[in-house]
Protein backbone atom coordinates (compact mmCIF):
# COMPACT_ATOMS: atom_id res chain seq x y z
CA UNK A 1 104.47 113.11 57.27
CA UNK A 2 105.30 110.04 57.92
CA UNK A 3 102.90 107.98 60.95
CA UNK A 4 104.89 106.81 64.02
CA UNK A 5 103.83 103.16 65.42
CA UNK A 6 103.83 103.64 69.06
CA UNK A 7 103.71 99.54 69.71
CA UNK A 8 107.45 99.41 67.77
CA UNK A 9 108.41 103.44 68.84
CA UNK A 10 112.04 102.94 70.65
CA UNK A 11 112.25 99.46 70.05
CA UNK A 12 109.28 98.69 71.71
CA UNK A 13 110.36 100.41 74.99
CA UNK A 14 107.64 102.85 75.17
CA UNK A 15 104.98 99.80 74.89
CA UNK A 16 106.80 97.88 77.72
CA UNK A 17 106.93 101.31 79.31
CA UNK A 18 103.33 101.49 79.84
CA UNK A 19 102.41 98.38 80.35
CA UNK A 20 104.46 98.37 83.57
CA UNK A 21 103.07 101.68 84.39
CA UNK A 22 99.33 100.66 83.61
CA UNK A 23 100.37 97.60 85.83
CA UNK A 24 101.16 99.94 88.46
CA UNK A 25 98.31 101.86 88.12
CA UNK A 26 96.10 98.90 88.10
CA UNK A 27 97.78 97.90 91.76
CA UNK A 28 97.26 100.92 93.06
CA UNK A 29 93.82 101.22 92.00
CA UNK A 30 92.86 97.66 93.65
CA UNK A 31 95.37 98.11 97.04
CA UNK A 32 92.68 98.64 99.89
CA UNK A 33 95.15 101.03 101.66
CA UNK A 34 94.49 104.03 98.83
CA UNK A 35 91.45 106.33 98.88
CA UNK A 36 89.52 104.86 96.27
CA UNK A 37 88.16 108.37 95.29
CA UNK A 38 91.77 109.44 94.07
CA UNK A 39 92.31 109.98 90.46
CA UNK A 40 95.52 108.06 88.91
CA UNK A 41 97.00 108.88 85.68
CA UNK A 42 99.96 108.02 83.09
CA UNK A 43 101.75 110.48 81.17
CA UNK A 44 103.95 109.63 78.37
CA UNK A 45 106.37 112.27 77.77
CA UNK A 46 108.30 112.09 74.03
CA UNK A 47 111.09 115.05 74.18
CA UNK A 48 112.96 116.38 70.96
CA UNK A 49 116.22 117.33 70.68
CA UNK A 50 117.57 118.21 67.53
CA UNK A 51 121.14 118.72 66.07
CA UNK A 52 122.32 122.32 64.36
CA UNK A 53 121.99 120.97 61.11
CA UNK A 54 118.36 120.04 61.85
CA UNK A 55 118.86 116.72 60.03
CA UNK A 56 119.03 114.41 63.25
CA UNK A 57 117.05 114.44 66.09
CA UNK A 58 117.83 113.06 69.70
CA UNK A 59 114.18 111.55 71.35
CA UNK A 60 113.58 110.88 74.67
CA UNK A 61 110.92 108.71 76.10
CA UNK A 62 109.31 108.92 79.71
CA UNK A 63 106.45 107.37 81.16
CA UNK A 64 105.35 108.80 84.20
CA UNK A 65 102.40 107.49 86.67
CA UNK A 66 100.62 109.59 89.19
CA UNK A 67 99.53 107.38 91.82
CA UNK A 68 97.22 106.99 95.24
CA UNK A 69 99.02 107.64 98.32
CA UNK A 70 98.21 105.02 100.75
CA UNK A 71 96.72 105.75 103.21
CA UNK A 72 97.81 106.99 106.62
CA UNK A 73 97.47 104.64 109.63
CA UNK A 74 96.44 106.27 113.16
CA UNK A 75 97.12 104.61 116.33
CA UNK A 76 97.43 105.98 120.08
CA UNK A 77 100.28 106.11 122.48
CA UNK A 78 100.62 106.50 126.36
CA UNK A 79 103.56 109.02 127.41
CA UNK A 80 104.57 109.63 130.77
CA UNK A 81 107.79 109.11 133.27
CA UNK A 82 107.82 106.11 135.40
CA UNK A 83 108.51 107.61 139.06
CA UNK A 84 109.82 103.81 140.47
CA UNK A 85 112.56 103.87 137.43
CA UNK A 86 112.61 107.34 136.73
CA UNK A 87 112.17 106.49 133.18
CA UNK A 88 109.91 108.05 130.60
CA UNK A 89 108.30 105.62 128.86
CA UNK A 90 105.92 105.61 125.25
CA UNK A 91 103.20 102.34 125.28
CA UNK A 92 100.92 101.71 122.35
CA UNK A 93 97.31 100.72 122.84
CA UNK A 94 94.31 100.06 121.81
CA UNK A 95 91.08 100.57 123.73
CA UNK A 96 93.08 100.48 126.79
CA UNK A 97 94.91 103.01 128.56
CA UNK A 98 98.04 102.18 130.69
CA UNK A 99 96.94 100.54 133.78
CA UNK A 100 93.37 100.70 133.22
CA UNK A 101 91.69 97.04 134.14
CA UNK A 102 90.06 95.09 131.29
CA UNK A 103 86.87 93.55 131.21
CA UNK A 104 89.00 89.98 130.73
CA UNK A 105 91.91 91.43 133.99
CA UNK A 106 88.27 91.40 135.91
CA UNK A 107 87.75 87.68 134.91
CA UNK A 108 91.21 86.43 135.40
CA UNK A 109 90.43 88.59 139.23
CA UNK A 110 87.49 86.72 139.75
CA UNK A 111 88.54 83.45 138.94
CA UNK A 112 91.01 83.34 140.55
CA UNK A 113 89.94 84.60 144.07
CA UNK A 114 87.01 81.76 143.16
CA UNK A 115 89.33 79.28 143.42
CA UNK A 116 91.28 81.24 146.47
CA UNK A 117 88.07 80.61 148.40
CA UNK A 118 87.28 77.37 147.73
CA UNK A 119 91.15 76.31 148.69
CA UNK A 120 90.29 78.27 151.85
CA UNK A 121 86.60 76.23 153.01
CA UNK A 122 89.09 72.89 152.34
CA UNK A 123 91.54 74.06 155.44
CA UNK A 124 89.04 76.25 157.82
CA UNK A 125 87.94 74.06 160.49
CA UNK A 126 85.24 74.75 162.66
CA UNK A 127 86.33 75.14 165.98
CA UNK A 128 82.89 75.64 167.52
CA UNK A 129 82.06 71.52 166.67
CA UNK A 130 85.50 70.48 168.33
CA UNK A 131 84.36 72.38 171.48
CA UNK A 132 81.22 70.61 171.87
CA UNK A 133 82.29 67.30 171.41
């Protein structure tokens, strides 16, 4: 029996073969978006296929990779129906719901009605001193 060189096997196309799929493989094991607990894997797959005459033989070559699936991403959603526009509406968020108040919507509130008051003591006049004088 004679010994098959896999480096030269199919012209070489079974080497290139894997090296893209251990390339692949190699990605998927570094991505940070796969469970890093998830086997990976690379089958090569030779298939024979010979003629009547059993004197020629038709060979197929596949290389197959089992990868990571990357991970699913979550995020939340506010559904309702808008009763001014009669609209339904679908809102992503974060740690805020719809028409909740943030902790920075209270400082833009409060800095601004700072500044309302202080606008305001610049116009009020005191009434009370006219009157005595």
């Amino acid at each position: 029996m004679s010994k098959v060189n896999l480096e030269t096997f199919a012209g070489g196309a079974l080497q290139e073969k894997f090296d893209t799929a251990m390339e692949h493989v190699l990605k998927n094991m570094m991505d940070p978006n796969t469970p890093w607990k998830n086997k990976r894997g690379i089958t090569i797959d030779i298939t024979f296929e010979q003629n009547e005459d059993r004197d020629d033989a038709s060979v197929g070559v596949a290389v197959k990779t089992k990868l990571a699936a990357v991970k699913p991403i979550g995020t939340r959603m506010s559904i309702g129906h808008d009763i001014r526009t009669g609209e339904t509406y679908a809102e992503e968020y974060g740690t805020q719901v719809r028409g909740q108040m943030s902790m920075e919507d209270y400082q833009k509130q409060e800095e601004e009605s700072t500044s309302a008051e202080e606008e305001t003591e610049k116009t009020v006049v005191d009434f009370r001193a006219a009157r005595q004088a």
